[in-house]
N, C-alpha and C. Protein backbone atom coordinates (compact mmCIF):
# COMPACT_ATOMS: atom_id res chain seq x y z
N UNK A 1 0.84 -1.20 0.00
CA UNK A 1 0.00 0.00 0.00
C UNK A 1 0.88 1.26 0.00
N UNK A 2 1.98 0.94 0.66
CA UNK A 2 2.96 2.53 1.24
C UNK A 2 3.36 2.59 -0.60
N UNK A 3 3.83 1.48 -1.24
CA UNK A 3 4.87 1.62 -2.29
C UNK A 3 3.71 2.04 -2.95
N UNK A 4 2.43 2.17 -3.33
CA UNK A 4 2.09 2.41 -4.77
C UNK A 4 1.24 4.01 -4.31
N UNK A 5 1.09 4.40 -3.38
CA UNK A 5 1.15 5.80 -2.84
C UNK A 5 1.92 6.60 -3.13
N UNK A 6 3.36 5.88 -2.92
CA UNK A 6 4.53 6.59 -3.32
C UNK A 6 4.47 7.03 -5.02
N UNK A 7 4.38 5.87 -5.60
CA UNK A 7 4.54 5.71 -7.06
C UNK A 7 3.44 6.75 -7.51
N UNK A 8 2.42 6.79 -7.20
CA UNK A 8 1.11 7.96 -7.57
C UNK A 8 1.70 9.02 -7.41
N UNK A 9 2.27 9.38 -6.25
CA UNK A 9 2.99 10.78 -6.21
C UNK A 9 3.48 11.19 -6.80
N UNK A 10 4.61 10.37 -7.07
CA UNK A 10 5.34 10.37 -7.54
C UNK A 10 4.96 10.94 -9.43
N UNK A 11 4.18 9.89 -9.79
CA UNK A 11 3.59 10.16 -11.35
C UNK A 11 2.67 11.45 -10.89
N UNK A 12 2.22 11.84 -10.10
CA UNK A 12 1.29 13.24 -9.67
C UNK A 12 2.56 14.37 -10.12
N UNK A 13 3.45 14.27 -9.34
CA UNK A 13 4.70 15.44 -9.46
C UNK A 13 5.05 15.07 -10.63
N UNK A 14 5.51 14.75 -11.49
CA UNK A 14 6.07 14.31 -12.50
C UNK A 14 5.17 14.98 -13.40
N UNK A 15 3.90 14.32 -13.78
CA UNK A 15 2.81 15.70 -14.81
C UNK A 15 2.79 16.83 -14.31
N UNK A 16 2.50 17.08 -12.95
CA UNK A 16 2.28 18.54 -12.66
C UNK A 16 3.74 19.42 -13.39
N UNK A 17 5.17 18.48 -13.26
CA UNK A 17 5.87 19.51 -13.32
C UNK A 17 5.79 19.99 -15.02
N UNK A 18 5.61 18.47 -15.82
CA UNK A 18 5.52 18.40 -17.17
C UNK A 18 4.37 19.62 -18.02
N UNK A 19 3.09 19.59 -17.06
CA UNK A 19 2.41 20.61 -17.65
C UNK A 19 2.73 21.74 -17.03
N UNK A 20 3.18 22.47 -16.02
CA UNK A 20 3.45 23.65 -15.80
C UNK A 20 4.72 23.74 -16.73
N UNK A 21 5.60 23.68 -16.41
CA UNK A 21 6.89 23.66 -17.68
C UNK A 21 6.76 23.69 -19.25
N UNK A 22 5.40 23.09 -19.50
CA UNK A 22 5.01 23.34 -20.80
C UNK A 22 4.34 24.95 -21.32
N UNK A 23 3.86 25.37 -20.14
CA UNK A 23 2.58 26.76 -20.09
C UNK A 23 3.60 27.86 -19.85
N UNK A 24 4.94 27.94 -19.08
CA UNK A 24 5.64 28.92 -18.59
C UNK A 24 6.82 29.26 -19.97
N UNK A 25 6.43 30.88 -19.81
CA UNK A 25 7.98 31.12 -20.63
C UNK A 25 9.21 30.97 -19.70
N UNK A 26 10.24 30.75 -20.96
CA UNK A 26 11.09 30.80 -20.85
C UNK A 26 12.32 31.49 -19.77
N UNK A 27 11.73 32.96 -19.20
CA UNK A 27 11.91 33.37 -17.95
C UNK A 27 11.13 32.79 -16.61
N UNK A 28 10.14 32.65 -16.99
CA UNK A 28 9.40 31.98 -16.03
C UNK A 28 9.77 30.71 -14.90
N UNK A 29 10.23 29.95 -16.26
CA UNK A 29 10.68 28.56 -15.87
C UNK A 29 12.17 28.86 -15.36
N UNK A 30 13.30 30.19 -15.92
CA UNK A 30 14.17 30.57 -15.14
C UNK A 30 13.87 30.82 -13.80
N UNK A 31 12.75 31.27 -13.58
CA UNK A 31 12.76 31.76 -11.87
C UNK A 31 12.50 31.03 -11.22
N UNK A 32 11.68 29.96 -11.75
CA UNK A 32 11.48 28.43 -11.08
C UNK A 32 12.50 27.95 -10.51
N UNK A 33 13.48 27.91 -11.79
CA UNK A 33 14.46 26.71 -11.25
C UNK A 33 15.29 27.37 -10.10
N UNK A 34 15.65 28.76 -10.46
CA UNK A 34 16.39 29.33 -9.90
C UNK A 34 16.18 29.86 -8.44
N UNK A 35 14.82 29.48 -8.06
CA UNK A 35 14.54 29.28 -6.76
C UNK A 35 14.30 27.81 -6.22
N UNK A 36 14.44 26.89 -7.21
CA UNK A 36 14.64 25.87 -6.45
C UNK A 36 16.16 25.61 -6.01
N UNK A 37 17.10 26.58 -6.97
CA UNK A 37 18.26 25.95 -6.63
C UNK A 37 18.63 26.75 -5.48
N UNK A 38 18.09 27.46 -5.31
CA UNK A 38 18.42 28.46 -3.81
C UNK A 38 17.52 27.62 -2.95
N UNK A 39 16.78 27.22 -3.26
CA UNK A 39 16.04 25.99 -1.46
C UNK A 39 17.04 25.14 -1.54
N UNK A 40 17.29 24.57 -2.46
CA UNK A 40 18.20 23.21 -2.08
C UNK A 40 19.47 23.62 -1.97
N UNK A 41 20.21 24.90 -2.22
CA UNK A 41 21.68 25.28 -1.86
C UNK A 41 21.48 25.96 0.18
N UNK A 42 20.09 26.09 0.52
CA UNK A 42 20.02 26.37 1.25
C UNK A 42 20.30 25.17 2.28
N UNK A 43 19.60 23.88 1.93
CA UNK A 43 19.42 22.87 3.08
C UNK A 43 20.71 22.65 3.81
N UNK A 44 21.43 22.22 2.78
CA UNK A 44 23.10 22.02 3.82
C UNK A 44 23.14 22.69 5.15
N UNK A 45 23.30 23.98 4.84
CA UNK A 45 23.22 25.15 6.00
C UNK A 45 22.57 25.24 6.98
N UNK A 46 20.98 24.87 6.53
CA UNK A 46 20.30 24.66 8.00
C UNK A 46 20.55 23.20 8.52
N UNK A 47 20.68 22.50 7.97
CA UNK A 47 21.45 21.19 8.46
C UNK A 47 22.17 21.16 9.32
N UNK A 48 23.12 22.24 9.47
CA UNK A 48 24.62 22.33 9.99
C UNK A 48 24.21 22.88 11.32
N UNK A 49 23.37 23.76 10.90
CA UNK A 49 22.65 24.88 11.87
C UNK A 49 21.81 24.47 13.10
N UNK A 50 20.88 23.25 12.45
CA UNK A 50 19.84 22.31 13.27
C UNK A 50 20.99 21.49 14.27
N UNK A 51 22.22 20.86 13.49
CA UNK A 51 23.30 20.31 13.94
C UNK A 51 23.91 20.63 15.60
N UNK A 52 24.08 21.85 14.97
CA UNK A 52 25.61 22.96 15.99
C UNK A 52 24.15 22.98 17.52
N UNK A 53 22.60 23.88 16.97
CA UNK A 53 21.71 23.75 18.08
C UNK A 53 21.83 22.43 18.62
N UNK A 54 21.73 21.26 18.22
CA UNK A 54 21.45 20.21 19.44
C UNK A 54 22.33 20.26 20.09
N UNK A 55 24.05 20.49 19.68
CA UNK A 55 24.87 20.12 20.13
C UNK A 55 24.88 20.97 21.59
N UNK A 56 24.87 22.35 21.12
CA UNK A 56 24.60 23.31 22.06
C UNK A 56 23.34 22.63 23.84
N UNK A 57 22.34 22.41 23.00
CA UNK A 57 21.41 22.04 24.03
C UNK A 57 21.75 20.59 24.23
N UNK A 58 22.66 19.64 24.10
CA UNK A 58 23.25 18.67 25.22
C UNK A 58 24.14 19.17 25.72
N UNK A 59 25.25 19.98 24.99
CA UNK A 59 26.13 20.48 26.41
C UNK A 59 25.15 21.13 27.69
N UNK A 60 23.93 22.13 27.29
CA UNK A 60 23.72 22.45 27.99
C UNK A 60 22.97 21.45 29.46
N UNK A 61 22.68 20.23 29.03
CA UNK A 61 22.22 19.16 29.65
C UNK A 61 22.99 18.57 30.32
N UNK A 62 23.98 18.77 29.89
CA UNK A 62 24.80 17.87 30.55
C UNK A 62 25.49 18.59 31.68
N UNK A 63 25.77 19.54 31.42
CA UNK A 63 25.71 21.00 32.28
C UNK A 63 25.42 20.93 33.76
N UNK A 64 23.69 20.68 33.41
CA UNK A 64 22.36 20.45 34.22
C UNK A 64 21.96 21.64 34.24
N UNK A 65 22.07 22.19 33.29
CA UNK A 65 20.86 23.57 33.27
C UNK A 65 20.01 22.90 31.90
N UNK A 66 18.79 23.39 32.43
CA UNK A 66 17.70 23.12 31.76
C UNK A 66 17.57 23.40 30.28
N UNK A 67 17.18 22.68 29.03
CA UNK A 67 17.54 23.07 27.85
C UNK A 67 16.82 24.57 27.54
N UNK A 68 16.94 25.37 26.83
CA UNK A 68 16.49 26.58 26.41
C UNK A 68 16.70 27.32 27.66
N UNK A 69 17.25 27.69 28.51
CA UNK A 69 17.75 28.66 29.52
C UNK A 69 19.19 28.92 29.40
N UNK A 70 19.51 30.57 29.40
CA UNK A 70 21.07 30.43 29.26
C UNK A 70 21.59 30.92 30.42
N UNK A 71 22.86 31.01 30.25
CA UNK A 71 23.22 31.40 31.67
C UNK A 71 23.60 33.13 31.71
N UNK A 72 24.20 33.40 32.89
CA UNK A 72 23.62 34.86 32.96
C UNK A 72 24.80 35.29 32.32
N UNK A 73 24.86 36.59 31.82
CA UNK A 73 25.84 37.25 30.34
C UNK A 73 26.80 37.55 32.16
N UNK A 74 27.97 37.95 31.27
CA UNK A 74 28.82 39.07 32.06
C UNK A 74 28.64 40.02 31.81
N UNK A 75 28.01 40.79 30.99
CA UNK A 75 27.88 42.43 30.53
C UNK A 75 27.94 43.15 32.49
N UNK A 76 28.63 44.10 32.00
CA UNK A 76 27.74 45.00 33.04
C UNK A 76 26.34 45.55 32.99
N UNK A 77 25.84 45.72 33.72
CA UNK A 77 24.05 46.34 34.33
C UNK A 77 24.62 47.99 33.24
N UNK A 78 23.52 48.28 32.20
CA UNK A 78 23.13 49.27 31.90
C UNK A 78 22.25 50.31 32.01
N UNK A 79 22.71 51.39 32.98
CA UNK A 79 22.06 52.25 33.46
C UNK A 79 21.94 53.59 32.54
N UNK A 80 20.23 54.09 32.29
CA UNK A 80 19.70 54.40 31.14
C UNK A 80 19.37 56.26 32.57
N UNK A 81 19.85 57.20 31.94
CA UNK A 81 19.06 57.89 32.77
C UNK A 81 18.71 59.01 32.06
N UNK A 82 17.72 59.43 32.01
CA UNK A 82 16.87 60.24 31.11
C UNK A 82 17.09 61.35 31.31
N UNK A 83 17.66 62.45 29.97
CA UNK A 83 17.71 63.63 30.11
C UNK A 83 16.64 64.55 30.59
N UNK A 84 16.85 65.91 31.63
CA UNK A 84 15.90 66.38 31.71
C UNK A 84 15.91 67.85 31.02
N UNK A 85 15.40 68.74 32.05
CA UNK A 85 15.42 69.89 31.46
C UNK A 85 17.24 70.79 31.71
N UNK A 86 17.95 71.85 31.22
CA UNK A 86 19.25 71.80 31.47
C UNK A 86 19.49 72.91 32.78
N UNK A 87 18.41 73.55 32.77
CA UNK A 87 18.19 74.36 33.47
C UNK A 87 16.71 74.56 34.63
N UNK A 88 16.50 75.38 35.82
CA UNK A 88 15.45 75.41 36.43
C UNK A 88 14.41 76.44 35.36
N UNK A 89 13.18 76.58 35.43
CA UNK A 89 12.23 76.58 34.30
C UNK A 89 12.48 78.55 34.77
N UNK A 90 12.81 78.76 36.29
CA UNK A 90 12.89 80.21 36.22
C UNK A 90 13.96 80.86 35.12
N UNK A 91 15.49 80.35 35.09
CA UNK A 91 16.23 80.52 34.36
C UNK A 91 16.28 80.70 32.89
N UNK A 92 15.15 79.94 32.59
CA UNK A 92 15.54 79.95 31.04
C UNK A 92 15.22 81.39 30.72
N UNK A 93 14.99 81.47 29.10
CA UNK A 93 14.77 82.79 28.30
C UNK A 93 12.89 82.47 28.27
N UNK A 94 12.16 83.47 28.47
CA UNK A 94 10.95 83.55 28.48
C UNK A 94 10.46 83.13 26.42
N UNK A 95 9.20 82.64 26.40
CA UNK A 95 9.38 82.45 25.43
C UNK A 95 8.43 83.30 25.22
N UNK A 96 8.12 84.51 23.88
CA UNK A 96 7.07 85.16 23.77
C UNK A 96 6.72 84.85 22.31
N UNK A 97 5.52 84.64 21.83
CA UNK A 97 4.40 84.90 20.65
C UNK A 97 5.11 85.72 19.52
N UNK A 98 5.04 86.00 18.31
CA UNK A 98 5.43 86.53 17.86
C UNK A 98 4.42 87.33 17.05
N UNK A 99 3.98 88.36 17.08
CA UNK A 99 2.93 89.02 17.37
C UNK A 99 2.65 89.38 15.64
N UNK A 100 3.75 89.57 14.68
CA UNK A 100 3.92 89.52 13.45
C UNK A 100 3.38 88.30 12.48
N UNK A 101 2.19 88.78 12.07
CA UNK A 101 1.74 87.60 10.97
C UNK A 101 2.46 87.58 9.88
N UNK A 102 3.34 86.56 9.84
CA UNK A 102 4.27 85.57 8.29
C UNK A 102 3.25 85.81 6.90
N UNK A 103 3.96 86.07 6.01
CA UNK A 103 3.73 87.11 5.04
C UNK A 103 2.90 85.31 4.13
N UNK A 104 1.84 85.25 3.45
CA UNK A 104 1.85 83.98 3.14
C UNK A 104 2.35 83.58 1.91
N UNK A 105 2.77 82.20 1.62
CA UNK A 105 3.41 81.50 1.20
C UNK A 105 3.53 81.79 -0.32
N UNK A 106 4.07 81.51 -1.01
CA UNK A 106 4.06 81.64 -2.77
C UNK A 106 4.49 80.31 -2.81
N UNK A 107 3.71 79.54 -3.83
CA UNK A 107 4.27 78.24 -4.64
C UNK A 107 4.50 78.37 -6.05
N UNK A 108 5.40 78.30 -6.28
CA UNK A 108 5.73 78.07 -8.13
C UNK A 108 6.15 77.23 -8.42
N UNK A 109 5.19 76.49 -9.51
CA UNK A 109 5.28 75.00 -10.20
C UNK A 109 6.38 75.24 -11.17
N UNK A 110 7.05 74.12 -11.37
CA UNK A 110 7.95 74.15 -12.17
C UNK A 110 7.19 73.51 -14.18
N UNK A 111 7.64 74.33 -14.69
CA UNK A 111 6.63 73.79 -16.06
C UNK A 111 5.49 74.95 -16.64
N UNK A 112 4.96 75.75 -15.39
CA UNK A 112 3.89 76.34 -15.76
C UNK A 112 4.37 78.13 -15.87
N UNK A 113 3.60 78.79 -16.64
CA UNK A 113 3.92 79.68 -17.29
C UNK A 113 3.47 80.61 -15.77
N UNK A 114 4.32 82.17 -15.83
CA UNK A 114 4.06 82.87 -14.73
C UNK A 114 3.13 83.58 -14.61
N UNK A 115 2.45 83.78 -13.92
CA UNK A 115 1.35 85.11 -14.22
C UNK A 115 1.67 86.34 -13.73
């Protein structure tokens, strides 16, 4: 039963790829491949990657610290302290209104004739 499941699939992928490959241009079927060859140039890597993690989480077992917990950094404690004002609020320069209404704006399009 497992083997002729397989074999169906198998002939399933096989037309599917035959008629899509037939319908796609010529770039098309470039971007295909060319992302399949980037999944499969990819696998190695996470392989290695899935690899190096276990290895990591039995040392850490063996350790006897619990898997996915790390241990505490050496950094020093970063102390964040928020600027305030530079001066007491009597000191500063008073701020006043500017009592003068700003002359309004001119826009000139570039392209269009002047009036």
């Amino acid at each position: 039963m497992r083997m002729v499941l397989v074999v169906v699939l198998l002939a399933f992928a096989v037309t599917l790829a035959l008629v899509v490959g037939a319908r796609l241009s010529a770039e098309a079927l470039g971007v295909v491949v060319g992302v399949a060859c980037g999944v499969a140039a990819g696998i190695p890597m996470s392989v290695l990657l899935l690899a190096a993690l276990n290895r990591r989480s039995d040392a850490s077992a063996a350790r006897g610290a619990t898997p996915g917990t790390q241990q505490p950094a050496s950094y020093p404690p970063v102390v964040v302290i928020q600027g305030g004002t530079p001066a007491p609020n009597n000191l500063l320069a008073p701020y006043y209104p500017s009592s003068i209404e700003a002359a309004p704006r001119r826009f000139r399009i570039v392209g269009e004739d002047d009036e």
